[in-house]
C-alpha atoms as a PDB file:
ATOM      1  CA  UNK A   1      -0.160  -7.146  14.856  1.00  0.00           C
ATOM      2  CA  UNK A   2      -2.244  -9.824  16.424  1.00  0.00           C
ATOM      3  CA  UNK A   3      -5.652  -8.282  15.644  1.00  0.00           C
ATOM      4  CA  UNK A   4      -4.489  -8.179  11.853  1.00  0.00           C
ATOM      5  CA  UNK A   5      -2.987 -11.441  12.223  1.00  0.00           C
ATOM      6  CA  UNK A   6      -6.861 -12.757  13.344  1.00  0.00           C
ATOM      7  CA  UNK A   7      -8.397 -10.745  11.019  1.00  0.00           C
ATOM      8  CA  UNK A   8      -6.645 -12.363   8.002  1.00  0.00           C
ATOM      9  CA  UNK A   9      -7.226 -15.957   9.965  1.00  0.00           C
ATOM     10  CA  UNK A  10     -11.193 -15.081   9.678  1.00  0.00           C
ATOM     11  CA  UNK A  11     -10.764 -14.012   6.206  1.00  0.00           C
ATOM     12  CA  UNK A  12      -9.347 -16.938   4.839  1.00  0.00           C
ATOM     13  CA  UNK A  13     -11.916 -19.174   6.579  1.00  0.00           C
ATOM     14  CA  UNK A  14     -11.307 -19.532   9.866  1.00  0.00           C
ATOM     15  CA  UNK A  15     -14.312 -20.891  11.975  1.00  0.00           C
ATOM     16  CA  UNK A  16     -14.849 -17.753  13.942  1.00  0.00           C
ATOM     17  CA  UNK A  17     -18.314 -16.570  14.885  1.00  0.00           C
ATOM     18  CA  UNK A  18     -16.927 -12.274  15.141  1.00  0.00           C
ATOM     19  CA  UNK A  19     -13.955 -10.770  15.854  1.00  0.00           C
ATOM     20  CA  UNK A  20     -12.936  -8.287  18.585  1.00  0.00           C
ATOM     21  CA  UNK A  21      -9.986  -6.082  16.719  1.00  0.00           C
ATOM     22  CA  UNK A  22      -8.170  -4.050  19.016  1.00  0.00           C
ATOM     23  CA  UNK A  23      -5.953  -1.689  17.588  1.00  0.00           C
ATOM     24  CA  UNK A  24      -5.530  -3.238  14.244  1.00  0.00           C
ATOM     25  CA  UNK A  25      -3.190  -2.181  11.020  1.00  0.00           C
ATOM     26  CA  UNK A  26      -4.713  -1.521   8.079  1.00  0.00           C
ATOM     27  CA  UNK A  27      -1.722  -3.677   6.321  1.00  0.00           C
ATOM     28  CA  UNK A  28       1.580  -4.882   6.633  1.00  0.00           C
ATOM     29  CA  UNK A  29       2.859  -1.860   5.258  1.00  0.00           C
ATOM     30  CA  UNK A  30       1.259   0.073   7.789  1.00  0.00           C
ATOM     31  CA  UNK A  31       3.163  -1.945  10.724  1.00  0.00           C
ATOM     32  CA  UNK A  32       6.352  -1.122   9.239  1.00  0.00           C
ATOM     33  CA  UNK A  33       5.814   2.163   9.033  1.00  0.00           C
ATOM     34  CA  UNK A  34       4.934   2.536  12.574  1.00  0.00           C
ATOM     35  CA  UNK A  35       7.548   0.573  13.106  1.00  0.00           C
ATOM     36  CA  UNK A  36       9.951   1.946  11.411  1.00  0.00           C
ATOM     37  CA  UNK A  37       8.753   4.926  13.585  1.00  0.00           C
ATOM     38  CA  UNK A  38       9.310   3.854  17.014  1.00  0.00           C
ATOM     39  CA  UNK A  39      12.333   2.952  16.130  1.00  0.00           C
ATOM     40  CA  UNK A  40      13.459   6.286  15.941  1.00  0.00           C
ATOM     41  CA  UNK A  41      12.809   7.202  18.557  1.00  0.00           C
ATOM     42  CA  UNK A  42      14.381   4.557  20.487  1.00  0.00           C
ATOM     43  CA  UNK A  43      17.831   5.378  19.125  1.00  0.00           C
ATOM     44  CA  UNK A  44      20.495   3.481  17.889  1.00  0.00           C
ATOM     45  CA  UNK A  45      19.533  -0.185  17.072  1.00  0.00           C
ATOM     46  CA  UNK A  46      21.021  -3.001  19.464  1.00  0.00           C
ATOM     47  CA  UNK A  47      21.284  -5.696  17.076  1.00  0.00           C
ATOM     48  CA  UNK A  48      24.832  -7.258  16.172  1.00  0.00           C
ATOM     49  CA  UNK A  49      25.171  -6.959  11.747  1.00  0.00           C
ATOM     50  CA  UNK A  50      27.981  -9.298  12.109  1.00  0.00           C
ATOM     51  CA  UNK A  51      25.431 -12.213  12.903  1.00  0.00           C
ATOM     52  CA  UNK A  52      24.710 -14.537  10.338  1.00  0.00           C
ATOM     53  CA  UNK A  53      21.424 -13.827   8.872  1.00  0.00           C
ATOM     54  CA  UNK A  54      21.250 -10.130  10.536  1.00  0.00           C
ATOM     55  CA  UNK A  55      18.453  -8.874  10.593  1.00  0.00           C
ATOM     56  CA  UNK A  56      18.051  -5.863   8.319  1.00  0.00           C
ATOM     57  CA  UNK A  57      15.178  -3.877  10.927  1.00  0.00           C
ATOM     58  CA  UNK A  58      14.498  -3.786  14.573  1.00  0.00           C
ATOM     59  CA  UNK A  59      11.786  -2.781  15.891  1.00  0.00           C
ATOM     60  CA  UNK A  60      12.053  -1.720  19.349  1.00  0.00           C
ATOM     61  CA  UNK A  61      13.276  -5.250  20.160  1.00  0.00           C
ATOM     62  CA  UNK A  62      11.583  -7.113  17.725  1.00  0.00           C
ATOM     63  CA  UNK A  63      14.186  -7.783  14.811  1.00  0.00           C
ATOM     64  CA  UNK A  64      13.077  -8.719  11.327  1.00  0.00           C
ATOM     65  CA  UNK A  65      14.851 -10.322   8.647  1.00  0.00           C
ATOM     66  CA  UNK A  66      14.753  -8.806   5.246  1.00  0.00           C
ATOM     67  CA  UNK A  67      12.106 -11.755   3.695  1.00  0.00           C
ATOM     68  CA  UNK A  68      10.282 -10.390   6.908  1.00  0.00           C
ATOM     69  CA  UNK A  69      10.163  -7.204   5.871  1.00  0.00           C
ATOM     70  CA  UNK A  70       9.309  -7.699   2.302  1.00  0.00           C
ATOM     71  CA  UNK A  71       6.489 -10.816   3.257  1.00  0.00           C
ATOM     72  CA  UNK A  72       4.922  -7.598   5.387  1.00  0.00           C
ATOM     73  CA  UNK A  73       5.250  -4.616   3.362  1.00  0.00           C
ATOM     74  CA  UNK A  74       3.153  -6.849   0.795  1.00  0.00           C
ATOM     75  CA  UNK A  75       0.415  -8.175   3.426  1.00  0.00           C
ATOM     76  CA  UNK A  76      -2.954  -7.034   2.928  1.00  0.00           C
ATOM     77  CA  UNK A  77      -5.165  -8.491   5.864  1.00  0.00           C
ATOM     78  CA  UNK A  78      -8.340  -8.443   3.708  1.00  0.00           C
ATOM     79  CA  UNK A  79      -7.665  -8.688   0.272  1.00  0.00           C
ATOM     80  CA  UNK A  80     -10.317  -8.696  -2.132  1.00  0.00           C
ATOM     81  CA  UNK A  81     -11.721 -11.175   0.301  1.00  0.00           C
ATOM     82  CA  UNK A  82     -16.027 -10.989   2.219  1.00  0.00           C
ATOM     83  CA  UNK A  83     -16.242 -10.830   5.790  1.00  0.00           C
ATOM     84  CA  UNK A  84     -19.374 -11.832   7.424  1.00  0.00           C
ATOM     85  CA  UNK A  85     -18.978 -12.123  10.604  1.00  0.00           C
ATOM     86  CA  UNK A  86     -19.991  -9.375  13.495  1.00  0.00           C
ATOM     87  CA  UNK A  87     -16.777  -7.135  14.029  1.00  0.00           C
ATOM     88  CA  UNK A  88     -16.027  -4.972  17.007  1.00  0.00           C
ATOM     89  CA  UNK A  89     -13.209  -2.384  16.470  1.00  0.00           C
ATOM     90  CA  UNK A  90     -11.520  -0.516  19.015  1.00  0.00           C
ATOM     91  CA  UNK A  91      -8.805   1.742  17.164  1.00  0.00           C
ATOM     92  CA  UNK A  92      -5.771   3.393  18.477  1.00  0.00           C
ATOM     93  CA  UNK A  93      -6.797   7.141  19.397  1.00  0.00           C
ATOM     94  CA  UNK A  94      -3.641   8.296  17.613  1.00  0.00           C
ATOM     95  CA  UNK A  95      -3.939   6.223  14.497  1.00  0.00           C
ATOM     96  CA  UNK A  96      -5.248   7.914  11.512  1.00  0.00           C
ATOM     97  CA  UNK A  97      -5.828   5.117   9.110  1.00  0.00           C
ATOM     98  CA  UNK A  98      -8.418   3.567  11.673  1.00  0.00           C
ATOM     99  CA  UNK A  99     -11.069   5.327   9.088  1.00  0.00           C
ATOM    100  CA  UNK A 100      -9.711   3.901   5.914  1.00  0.00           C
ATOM    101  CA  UNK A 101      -9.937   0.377   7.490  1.00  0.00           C
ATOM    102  CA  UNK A 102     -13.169   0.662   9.021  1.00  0.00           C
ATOM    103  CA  UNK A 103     -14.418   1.543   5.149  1.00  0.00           C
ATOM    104  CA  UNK A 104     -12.520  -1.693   4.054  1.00  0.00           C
ATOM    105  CA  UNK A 105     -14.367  -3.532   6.713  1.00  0.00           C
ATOM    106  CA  UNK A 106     -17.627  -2.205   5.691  1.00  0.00           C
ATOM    107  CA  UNK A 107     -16.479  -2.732   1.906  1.00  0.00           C
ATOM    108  CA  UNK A 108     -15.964  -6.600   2.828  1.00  0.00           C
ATOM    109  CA  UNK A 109     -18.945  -6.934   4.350  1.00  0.00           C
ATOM    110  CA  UNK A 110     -18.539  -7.137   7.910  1.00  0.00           C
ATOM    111  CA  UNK A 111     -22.063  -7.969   9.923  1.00  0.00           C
ATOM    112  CA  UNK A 112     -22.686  -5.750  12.373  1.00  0.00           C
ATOM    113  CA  UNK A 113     -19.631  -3.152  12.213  1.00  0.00           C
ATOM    114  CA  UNK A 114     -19.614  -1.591  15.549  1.00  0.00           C
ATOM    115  CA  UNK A 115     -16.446   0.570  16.516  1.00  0.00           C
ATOM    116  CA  UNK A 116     -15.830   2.087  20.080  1.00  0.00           C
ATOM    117  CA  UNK A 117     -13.253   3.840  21.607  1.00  0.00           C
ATOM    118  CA  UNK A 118     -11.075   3.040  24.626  1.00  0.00           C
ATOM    119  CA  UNK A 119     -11.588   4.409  27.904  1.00  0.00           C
END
């Protein structure tokens, strides 16, 4: 999340001169999904619901409160927002939406759009 994270930062103004994005999400909703994903995998969750202010989702360890979840589900990294600055993308092999954020990217205006792939 921390390459979306920086890529809204530089969005909204940040003074950054390019941005290395490594494995980014395309949006909030995209993290949750994954999320949501792992989770299943890892089995039964581990966090107590009789806690005050539970947590409605874990995320392999990471627990989220419901105002979380919703703040994320609605995040959109780029918005209708220009970004031109040089950008350097290095998606996840696996993830398919890499393509429909590298055309947001481009659609933003992002200097200098290079993408590689990890070794």
């Amino acid at each position: 999340l921390g390459a979306t994270l920086a890529l809204t930062a530089a969005v909204e103004g940040s003074a950054v001169d390019g941005l290395v994005l490594w494995a980014p999400f395309a949006s909030g909703r995209a993290f949750l999904r994954e999320g949501r994903a792992f989770s299943r995998l890892m089995g039964p969750s581990i966090v107590d619901d009789d806690m005050p202010d539970a947590p409605i989702e874990q995320f392999g360890g990471l627990a989220l409160t419901s105002e979380t979840v919703r703040e994320l589900d609605e995040f959109d990294p780029l918005g209708p927002a220009r970004l031109p600055v040089p950008v350097l993308l290095i998606p996840r092999e696996e993830a398919a939406s890499d393509a429909a954020l590298r055309k947001r990217l481009e659609a933003a205006g992002a200097a200098h759009l290079e993408q590689v792939r990890p070794a």
